[in-house]
N, C-alpha and C. Protein backbone atom coordinates (compact mmCIF):
# COMPACT_ATOMS: atom_id res chain seq x y z
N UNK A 1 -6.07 -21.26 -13.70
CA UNK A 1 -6.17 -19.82 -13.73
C UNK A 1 -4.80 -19.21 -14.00
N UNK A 2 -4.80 -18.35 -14.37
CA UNK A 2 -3.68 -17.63 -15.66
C UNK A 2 -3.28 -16.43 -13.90
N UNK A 3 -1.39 -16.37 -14.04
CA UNK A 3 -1.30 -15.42 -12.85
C UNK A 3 -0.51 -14.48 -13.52
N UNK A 4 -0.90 -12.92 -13.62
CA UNK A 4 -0.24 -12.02 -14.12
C UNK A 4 0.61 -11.05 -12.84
N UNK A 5 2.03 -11.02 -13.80
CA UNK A 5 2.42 -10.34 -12.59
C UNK A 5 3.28 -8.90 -13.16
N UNK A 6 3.34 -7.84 -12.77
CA UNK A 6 3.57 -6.28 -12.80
C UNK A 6 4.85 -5.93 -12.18
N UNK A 7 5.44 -5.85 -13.04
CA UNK A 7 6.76 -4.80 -12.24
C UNK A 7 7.55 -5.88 -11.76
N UNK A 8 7.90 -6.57 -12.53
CA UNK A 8 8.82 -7.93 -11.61
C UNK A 8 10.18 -7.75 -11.86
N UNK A 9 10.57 -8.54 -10.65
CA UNK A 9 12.63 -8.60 -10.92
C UNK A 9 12.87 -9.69 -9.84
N UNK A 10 14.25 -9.69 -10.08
CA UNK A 10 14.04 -11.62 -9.85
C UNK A 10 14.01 -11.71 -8.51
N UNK A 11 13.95 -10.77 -7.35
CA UNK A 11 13.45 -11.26 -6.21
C UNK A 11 11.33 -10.83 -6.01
N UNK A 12 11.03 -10.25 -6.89
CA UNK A 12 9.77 -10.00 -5.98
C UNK A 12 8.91 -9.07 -7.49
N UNK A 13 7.48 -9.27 -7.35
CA UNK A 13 6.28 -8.71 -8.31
C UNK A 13 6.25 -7.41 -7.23
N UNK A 14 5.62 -6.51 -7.75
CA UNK A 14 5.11 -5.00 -7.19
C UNK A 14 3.60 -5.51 -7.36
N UNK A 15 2.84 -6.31 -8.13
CA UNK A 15 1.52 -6.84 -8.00
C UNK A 15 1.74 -7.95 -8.76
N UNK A 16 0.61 -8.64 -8.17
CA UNK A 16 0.65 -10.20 -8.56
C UNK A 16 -0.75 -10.16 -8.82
N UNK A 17 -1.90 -10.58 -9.59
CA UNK A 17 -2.97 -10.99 -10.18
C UNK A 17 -3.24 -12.13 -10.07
N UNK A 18 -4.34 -12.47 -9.53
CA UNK A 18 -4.61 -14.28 -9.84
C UNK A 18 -6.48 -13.81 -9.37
N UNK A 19 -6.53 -14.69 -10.70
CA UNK A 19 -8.23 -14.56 -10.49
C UNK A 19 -8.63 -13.38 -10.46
N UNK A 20 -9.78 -12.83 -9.86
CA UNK A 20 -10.52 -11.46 -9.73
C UNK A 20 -9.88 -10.77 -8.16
N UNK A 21 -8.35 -10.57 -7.79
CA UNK A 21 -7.39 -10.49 -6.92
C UNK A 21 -6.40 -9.56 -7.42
N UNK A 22 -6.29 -8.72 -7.07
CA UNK A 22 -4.53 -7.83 -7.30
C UNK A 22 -4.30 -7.89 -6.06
N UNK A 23 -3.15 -8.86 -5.75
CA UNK A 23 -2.30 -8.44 -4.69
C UNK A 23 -0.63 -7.71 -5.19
N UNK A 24 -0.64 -6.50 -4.19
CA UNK A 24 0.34 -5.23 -4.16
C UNK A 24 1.13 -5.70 -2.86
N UNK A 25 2.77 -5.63 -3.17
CA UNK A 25 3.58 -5.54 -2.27
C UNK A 25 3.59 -4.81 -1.38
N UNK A 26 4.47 -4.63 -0.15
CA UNK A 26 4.47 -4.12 0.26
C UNK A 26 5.24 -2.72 -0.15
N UNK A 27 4.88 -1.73 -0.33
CA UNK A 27 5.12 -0.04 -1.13
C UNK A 27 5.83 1.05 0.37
N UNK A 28 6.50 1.48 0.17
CA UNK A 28 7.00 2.42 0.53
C UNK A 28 7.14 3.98 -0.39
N UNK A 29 7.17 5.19 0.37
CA UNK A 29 7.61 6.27 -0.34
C UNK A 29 8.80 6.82 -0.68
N UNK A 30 9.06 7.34 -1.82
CA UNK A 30 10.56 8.00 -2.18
C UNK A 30 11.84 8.95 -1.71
N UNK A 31 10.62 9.46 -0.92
CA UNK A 31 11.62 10.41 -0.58
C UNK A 31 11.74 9.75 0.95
N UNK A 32 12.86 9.15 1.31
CA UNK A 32 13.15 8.91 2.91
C UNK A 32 13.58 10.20 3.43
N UNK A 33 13.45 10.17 4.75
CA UNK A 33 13.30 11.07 5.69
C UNK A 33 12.03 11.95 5.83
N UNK A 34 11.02 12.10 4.60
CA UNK A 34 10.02 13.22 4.18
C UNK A 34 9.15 12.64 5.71
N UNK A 35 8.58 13.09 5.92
CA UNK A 35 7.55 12.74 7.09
C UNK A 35 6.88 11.94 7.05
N UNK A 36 6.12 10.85 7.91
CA UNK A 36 4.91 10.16 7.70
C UNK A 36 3.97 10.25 6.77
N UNK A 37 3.49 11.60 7.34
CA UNK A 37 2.10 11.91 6.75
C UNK A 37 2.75 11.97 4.93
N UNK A 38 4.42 12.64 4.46
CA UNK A 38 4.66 12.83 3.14
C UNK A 38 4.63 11.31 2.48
N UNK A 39 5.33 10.50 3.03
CA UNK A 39 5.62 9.40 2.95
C UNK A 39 4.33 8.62 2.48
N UNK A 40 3.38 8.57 3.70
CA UNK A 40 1.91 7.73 3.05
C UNK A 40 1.68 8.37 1.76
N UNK A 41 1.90 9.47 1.91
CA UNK A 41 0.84 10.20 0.34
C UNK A 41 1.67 9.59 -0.62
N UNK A 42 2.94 9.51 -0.72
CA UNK A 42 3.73 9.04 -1.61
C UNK A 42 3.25 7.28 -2.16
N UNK A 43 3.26 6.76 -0.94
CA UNK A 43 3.20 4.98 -0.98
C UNK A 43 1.42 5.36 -1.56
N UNK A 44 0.39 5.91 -1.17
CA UNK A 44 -0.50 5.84 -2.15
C UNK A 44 -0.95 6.27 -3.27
N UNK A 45 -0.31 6.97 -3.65
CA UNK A 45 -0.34 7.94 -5.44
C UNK A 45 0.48 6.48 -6.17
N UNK A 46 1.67 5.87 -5.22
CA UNK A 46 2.16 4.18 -6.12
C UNK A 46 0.78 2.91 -5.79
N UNK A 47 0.14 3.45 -5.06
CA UNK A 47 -1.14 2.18 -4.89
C UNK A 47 -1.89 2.88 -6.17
N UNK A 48 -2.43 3.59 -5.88
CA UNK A 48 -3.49 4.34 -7.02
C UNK A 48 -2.83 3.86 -8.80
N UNK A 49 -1.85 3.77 -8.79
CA UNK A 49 -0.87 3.36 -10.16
C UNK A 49 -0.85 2.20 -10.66
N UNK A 50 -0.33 1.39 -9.59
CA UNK A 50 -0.64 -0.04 -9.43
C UNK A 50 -2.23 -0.78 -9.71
N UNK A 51 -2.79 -0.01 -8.61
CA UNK A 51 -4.21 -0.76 -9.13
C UNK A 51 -4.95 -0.46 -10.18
N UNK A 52 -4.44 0.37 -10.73
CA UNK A 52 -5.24 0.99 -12.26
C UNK A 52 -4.55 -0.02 -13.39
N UNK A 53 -3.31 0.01 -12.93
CA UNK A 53 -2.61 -1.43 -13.81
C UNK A 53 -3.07 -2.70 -14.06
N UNK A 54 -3.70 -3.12 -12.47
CA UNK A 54 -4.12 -4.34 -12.26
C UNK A 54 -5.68 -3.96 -13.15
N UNK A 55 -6.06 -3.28 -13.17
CA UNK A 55 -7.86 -2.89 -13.79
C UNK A 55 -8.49 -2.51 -12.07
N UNK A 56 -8.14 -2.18 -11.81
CA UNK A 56 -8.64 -1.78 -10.12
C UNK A 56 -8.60 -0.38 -9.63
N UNK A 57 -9.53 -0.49 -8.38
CA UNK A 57 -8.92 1.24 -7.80
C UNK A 57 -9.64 0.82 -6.22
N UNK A 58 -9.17 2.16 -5.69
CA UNK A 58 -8.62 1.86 -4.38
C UNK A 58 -10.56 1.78 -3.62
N UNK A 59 -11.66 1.77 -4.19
CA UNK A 59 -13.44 1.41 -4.32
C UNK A 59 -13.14 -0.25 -3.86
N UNK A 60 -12.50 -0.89 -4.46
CA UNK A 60 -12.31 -2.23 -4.62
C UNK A 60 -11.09 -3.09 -3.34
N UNK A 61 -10.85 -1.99 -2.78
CA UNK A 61 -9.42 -2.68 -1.69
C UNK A 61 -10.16 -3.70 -1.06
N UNK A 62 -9.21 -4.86 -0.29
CA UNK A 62 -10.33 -5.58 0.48
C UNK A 62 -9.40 -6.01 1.79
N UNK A 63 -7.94 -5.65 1.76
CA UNK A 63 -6.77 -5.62 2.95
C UNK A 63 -6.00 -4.51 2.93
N UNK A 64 -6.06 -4.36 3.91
CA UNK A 64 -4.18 -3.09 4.11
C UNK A 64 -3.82 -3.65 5.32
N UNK A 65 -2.39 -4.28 4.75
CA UNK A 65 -1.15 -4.12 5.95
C UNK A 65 -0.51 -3.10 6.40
N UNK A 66 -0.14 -2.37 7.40
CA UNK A 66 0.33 -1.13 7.58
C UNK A 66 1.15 -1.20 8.43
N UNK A 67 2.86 -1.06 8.05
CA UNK A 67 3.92 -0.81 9.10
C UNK A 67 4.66 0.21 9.24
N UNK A 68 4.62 0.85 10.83
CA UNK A 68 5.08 1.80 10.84
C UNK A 68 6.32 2.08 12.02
N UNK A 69 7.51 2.92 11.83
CA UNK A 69 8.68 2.54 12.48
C UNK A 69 8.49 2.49 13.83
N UNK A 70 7.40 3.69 13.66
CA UNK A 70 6.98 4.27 15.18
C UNK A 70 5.59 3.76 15.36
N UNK A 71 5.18 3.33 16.57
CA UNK A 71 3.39 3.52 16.03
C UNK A 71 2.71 4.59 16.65
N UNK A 72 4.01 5.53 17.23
CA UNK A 72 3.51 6.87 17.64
C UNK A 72 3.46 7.62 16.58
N UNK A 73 3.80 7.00 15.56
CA UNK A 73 3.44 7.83 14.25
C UNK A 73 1.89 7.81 13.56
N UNK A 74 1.55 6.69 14.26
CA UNK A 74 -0.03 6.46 14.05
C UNK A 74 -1.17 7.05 13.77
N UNK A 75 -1.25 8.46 14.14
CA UNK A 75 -2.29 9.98 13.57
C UNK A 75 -1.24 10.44 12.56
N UNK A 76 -0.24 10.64 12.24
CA UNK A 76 0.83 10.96 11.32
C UNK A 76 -0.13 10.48 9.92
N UNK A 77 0.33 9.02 9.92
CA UNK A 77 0.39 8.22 8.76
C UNK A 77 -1.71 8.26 8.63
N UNK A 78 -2.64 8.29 9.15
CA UNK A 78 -3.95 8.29 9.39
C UNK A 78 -4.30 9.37 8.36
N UNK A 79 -3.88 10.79 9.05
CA UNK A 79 -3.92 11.63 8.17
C UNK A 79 -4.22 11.76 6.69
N UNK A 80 -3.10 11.27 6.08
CA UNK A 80 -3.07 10.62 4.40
C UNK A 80 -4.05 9.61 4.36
N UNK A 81 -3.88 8.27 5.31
CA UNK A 81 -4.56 7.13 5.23
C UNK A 81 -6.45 8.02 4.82
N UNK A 82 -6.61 8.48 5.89
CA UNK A 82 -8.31 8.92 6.19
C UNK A 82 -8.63 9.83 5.01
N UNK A 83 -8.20 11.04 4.13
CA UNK A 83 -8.26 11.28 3.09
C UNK A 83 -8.35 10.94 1.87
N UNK A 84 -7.40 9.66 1.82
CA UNK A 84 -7.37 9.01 0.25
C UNK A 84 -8.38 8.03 0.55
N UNK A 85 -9.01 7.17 1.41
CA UNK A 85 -9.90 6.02 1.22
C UNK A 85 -11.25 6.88 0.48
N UNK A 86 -11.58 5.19 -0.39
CA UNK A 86 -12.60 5.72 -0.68
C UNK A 86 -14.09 5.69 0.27
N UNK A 87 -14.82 6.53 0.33
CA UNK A 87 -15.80 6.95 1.48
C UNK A 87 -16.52 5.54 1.12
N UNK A 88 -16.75 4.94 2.78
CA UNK A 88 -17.90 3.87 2.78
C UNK A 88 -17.08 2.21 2.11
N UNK A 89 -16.07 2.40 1.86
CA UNK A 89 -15.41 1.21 1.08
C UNK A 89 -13.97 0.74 1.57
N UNK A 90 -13.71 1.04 3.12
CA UNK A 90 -12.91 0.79 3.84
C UNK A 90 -12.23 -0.65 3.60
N UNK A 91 -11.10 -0.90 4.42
CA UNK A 91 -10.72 -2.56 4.00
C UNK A 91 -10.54 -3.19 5.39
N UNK A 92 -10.11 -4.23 5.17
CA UNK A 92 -9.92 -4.74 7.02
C UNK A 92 -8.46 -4.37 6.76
N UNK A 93 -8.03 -4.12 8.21
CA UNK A 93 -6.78 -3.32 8.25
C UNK A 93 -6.08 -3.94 9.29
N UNK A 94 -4.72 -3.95 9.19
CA UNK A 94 -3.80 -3.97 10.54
C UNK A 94 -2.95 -2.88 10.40
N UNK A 95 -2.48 -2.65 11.38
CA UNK A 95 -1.56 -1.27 12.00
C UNK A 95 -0.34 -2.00 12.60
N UNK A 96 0.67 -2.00 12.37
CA UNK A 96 1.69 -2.33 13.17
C UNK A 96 3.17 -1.81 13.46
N UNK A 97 3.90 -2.14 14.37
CA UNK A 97 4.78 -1.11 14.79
C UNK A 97 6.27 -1.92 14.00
N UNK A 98 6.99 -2.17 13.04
CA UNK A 98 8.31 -2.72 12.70
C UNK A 98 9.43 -2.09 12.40
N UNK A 99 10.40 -2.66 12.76
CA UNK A 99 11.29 -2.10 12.64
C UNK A 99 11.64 -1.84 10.84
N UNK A 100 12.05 -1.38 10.35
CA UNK A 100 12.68 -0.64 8.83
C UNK A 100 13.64 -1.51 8.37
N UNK A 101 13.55 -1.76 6.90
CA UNK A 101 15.07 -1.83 6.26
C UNK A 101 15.77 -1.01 6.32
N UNK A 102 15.18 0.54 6.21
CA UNK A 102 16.21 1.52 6.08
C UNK A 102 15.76 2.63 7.17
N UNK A 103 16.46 2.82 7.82
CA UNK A 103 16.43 3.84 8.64
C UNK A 103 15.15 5.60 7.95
N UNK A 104 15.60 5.65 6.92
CA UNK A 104 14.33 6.90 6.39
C UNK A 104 13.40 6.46 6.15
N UNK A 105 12.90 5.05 6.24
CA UNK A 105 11.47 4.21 5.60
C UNK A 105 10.52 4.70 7.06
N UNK A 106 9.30 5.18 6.85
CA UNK A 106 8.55 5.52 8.08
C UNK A 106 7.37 4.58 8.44
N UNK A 107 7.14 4.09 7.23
CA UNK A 107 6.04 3.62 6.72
C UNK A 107 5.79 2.68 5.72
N UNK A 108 5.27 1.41 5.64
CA UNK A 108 5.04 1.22 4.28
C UNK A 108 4.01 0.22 4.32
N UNK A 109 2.98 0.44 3.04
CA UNK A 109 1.64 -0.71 3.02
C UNK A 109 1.19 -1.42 1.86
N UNK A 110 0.79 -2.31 2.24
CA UNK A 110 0.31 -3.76 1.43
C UNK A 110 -0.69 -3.41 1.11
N UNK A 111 -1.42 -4.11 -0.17
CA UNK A 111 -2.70 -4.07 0.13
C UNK A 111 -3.11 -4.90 -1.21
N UNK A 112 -4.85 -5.35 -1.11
CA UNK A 112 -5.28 -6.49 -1.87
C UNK A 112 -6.64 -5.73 -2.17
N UNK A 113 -6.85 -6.56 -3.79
CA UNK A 113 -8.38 -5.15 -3.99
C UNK A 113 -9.27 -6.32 -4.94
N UNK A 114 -10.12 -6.78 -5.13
CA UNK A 114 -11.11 -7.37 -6.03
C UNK A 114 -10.66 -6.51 -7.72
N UNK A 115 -11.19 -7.50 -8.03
CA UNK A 115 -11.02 -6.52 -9.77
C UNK A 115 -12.40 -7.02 -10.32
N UNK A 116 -13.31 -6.14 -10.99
CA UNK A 116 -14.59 -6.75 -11.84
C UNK A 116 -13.86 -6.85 -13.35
């Protein structure tokens, strides 16, 4: 099986393809410091990009990793999260609390989607 990979540089793919699979790095948002809730919207308008690349959309997710600095940020980051899913097509999820590379990072998520 043939592995296509998106957005690469010599430490790491932004998506990796193998088989009927897009797996997406882990994504963060641009603007550090912007808030949680700005931040998710940011890291998913780059999922929504990504998986249209891969031939995918966010109907098709089938994981989200989710780390957040705080996990009292947890209704923060939900907010965005509970709006952008698509209705009825949820993924299995983890939530977790890590510490940051960078001090303005609030948030940032993984995620894996089927492709037809």
């Amino acid at each position: 099986m043939t592995i296509k990979r998106i957005d690469t540089n010599h430490r790491m793919s932004k998506v990796v393809i193998h088989g009927n699979v897009a797996h997406l790095s882990g994504l963060v948002g641009d603007d550090l410091y912007a808030s949680t809730t700005d931040q998710t919207n940011q890291i998913l308008v780059h999922i929504d990009d990504y998986l249209a690349q891969a031939g995918t959309d966010k109907s098709k997710l089938l994981t989200a990793q989710i780390w957040l600095d705080d996990i009292r940020k947890f209704d923060e980051m939900n907010v965005a999260w509970d709006a952008w899913l698509s209705p009825g097509n949820s993924p299995t999820r983890a939530c977790v609390e890590s510490r940051m590379a960078n001090p303005g990072i609030f948030v940032e998520i993984l995620v894996t989607a089927a492709i037809d």
